[in-house]
C-alpha atoms as a PDB file:
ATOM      1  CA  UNK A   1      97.683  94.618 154.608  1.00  0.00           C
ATOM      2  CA  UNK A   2      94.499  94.233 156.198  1.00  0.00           C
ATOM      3  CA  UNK A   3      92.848  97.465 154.031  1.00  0.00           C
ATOM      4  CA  UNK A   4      94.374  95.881 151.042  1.00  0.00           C
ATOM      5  CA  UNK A   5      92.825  92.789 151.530  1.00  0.00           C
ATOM      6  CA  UNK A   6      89.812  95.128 151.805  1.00  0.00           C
ATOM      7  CA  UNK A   7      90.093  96.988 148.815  1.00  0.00           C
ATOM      8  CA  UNK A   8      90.421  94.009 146.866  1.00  0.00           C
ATOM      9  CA  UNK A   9      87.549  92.244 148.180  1.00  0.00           C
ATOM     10  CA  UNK A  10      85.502  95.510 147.409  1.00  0.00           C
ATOM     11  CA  UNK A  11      87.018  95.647 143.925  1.00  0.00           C
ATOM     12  CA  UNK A  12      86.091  91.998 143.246  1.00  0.00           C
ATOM     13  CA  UNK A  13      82.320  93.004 144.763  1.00  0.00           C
ATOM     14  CA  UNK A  14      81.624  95.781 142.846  1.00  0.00           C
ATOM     15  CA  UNK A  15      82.432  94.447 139.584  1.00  0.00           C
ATOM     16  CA  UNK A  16      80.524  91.536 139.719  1.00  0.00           C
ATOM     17  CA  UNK A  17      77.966  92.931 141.339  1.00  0.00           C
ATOM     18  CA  UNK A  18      77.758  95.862 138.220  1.00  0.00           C
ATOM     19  CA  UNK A  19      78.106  93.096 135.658  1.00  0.00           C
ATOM     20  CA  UNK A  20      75.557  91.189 137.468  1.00  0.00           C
ATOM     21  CA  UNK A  21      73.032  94.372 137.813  1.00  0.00           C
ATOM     22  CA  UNK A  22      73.846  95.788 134.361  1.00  0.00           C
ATOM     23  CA  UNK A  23      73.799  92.382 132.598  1.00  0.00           C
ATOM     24  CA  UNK A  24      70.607  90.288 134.873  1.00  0.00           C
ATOM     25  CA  UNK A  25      68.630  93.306 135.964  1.00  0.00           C
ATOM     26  CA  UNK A  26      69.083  96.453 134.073  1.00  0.00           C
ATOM     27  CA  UNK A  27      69.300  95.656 130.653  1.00  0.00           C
ATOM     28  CA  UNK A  28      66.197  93.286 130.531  1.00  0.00           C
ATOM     29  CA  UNK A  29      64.400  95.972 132.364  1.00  0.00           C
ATOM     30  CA  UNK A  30      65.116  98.225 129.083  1.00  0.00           C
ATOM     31  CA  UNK A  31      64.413  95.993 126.905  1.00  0.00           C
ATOM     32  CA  UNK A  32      60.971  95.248 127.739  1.00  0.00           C
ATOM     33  CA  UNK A  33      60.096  99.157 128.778  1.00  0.00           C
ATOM     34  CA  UNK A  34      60.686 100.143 125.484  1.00  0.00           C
ATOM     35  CA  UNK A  35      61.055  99.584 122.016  1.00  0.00           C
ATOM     36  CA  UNK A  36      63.924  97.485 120.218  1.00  0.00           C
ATOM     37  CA  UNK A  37      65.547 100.551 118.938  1.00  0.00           C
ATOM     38  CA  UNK A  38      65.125 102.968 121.787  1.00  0.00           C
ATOM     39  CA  UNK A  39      66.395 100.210 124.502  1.00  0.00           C
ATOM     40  CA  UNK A  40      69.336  99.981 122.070  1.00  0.00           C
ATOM     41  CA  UNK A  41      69.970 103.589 122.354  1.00  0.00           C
ATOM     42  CA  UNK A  42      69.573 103.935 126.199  1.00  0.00           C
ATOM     43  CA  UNK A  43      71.687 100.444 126.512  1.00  0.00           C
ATOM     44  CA  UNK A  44      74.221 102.396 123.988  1.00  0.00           C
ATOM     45  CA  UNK A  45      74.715 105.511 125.925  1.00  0.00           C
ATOM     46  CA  UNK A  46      75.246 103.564 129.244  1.00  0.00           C
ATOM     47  CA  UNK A  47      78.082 100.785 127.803  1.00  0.00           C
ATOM     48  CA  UNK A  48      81.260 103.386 128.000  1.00  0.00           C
ATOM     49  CA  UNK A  49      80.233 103.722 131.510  1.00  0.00           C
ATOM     50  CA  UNK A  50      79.706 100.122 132.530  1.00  0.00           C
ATOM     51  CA  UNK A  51      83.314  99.686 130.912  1.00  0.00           C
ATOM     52  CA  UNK A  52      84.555 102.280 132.946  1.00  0.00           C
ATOM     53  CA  UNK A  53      83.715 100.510 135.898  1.00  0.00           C
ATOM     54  CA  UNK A  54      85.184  97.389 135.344  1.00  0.00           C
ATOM     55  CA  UNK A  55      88.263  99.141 134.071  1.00  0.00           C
ATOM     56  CA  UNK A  56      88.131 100.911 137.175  1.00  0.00           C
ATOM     57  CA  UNK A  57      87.101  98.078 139.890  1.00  0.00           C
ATOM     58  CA  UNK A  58      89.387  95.669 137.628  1.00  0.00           C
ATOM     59  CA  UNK A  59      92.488  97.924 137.653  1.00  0.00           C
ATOM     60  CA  UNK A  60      91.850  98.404 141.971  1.00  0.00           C
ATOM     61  CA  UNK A  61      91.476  94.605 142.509  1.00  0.00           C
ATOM     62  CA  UNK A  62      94.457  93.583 140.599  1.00  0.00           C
ATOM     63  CA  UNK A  63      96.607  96.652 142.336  1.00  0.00           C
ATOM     64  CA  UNK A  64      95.429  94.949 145.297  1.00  0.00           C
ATOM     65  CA  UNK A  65      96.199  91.473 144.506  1.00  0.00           C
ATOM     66  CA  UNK A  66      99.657  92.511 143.540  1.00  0.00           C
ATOM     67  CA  UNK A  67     100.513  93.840 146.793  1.00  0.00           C
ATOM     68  CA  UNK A  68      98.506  91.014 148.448  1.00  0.00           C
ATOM     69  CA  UNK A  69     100.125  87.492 146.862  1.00  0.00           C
ATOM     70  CA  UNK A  70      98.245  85.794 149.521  1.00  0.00           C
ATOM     71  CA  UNK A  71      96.999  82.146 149.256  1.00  0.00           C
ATOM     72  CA  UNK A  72      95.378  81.249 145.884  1.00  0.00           C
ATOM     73  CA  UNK A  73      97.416  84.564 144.618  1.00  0.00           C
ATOM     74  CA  UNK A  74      97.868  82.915 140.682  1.00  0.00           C
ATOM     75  CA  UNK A  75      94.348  81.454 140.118  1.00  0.00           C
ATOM     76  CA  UNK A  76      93.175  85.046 141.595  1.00  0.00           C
ATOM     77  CA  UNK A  77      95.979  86.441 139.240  1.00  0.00           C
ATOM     78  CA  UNK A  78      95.459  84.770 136.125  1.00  0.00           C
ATOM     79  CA  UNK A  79      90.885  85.196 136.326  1.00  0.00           C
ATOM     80  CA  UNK A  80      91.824  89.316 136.754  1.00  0.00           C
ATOM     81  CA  UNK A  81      94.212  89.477 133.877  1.00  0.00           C
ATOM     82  CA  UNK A  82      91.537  87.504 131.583  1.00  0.00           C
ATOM     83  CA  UNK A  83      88.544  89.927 133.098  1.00  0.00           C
ATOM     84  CA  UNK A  84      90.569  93.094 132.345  1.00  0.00           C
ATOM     85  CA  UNK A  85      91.290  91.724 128.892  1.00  0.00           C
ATOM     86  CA  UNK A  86      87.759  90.968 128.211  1.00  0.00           C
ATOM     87  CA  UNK A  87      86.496  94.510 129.616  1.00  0.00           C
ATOM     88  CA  UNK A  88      88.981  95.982 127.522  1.00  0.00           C
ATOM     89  CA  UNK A  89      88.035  93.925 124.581  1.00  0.00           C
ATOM     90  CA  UNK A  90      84.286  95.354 124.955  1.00  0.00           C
ATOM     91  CA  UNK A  91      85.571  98.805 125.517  1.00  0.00           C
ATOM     92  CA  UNK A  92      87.997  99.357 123.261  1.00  0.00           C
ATOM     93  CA  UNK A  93      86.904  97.596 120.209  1.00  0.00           C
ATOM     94  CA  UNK A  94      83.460  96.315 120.531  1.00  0.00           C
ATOM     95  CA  UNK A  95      81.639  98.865 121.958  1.00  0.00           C
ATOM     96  CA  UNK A  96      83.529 101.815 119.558  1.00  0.00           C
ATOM     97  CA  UNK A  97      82.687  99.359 116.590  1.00  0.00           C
ATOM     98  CA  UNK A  98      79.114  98.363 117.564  1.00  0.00           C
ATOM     99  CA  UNK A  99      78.195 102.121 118.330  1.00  0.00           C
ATOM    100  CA  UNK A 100      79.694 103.078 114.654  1.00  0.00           C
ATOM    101  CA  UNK A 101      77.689 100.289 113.132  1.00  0.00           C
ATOM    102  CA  UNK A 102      74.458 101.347 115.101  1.00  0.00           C
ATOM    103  CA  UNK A 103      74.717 104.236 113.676  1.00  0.00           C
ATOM    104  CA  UNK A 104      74.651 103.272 109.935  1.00  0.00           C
ATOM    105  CA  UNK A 105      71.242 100.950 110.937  1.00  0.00           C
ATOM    106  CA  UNK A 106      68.433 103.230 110.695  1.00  0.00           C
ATOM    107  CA  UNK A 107      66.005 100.788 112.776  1.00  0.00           C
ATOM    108  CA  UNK A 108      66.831  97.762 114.177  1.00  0.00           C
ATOM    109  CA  UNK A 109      62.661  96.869 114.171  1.00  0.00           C
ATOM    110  CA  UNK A 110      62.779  97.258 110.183  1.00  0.00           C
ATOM    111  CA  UNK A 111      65.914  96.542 109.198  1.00  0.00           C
ATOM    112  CA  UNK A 112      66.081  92.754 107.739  1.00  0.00           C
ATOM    113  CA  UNK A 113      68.151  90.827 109.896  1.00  0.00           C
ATOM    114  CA  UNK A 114      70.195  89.028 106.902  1.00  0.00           C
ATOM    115  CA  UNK A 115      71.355  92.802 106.374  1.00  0.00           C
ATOM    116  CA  UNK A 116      74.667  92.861 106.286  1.00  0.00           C
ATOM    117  CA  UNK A 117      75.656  95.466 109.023  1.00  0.00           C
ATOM    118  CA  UNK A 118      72.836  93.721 111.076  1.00  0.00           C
ATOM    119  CA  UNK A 119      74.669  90.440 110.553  1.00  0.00           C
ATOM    120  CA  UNK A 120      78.048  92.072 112.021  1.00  0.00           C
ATOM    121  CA  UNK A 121      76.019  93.821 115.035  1.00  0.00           C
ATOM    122  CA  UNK A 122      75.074  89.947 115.470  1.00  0.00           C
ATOM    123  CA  UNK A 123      78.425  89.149 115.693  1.00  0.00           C
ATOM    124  CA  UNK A 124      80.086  91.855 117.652  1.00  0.00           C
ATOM    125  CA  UNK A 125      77.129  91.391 119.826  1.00  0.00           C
ATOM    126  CA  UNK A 126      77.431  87.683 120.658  1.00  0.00           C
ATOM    127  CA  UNK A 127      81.245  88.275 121.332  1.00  0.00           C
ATOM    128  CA  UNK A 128      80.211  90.774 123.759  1.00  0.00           C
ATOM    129  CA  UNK A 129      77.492  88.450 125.761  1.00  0.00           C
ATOM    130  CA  UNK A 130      80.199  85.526 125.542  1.00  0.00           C
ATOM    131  CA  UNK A 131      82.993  88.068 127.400  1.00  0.00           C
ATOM    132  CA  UNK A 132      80.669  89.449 129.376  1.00  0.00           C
ATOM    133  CA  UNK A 133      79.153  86.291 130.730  1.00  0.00           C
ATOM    134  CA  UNK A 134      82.847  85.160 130.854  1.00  0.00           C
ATOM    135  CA  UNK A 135      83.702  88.195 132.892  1.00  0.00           C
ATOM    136  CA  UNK A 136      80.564  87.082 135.579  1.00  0.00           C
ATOM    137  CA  UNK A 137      81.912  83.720 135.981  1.00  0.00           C
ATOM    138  CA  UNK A 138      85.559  84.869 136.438  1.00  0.00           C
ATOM    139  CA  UNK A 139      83.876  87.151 139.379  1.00  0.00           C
ATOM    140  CA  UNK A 140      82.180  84.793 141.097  1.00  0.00           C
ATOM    141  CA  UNK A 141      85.581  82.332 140.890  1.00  0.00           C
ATOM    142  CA  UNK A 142      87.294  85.147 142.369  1.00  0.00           C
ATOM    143  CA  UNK A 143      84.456  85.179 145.240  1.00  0.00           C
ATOM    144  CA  UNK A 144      84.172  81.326 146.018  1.00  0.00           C
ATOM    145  CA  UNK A 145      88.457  82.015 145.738  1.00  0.00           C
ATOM    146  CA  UNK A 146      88.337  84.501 148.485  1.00  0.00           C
END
């Protein structure tokens, strides 16, 4: 039980750690190297990924955990459920429907920002920050849980 304990530790680890890096580091980074719309497209092309990870590190943890049901087992249970469903949220609907919209905004720089496929961007994209940031906290309450 001992690697399991292991592999679940490591799952927890690396997916807060990648949210952390992608979200605190990486993206800002972008952002300021380049311009609006070419960040957007570099940010773009590396979202599937970053979903694949937490699908991936999300999926291993809560294998883990079921085989585990050691102390604090339904907290732990309950914050992995919720941090799959908000990965899968962002990878299954968000992202698809943000990188569809993206694509019908020529340029984020002169596009007005009441314009209406800018407006839903806006939306999609605060959903996104809210889960993701939600998806941070429910890794490091998984951390102070451990």
């Amino acid at each position: 039980m001992q690697t399991v304990a292991i592999i679940f530790r490591l799952a927890v680890a690396l997916w807060l750690g990648g949210a952390a890096l992608f979200t605190f580091v990486l993206t800002p980074i972008i952002f300021r190297s380049y311009d609006r719309d070419m960040a957007g497209q570099v940010v773009g092309f590396l979202f599937p990924a970053y979903f694949r990870w937490g699908l991936g590190c999300g999926l291993a943890g809560l294998a883990a955990l079921l085989l585990l049901r050691g102390r604090h087992f339904l907290p732990m249970l309950i914050i992995v459920i919720v941090m799959l469903a908000l990965t899968s949220l962002g990878a299954f609907y968000i992202e698809p429907r943000a990188a569809e919209l993206k694509k019908e905004i020529p340029s984020f720089v002169t596009t007005p920002k009441d314009h209406p496929l800018r407006k839903e961007f806006s939306r999609l994209h605060g959903i996104s920050a809210v889960a993701n940031l939600l998806v941070i906290g429910g890794g490091v309450a998984l951390v102070i849980l451990l």
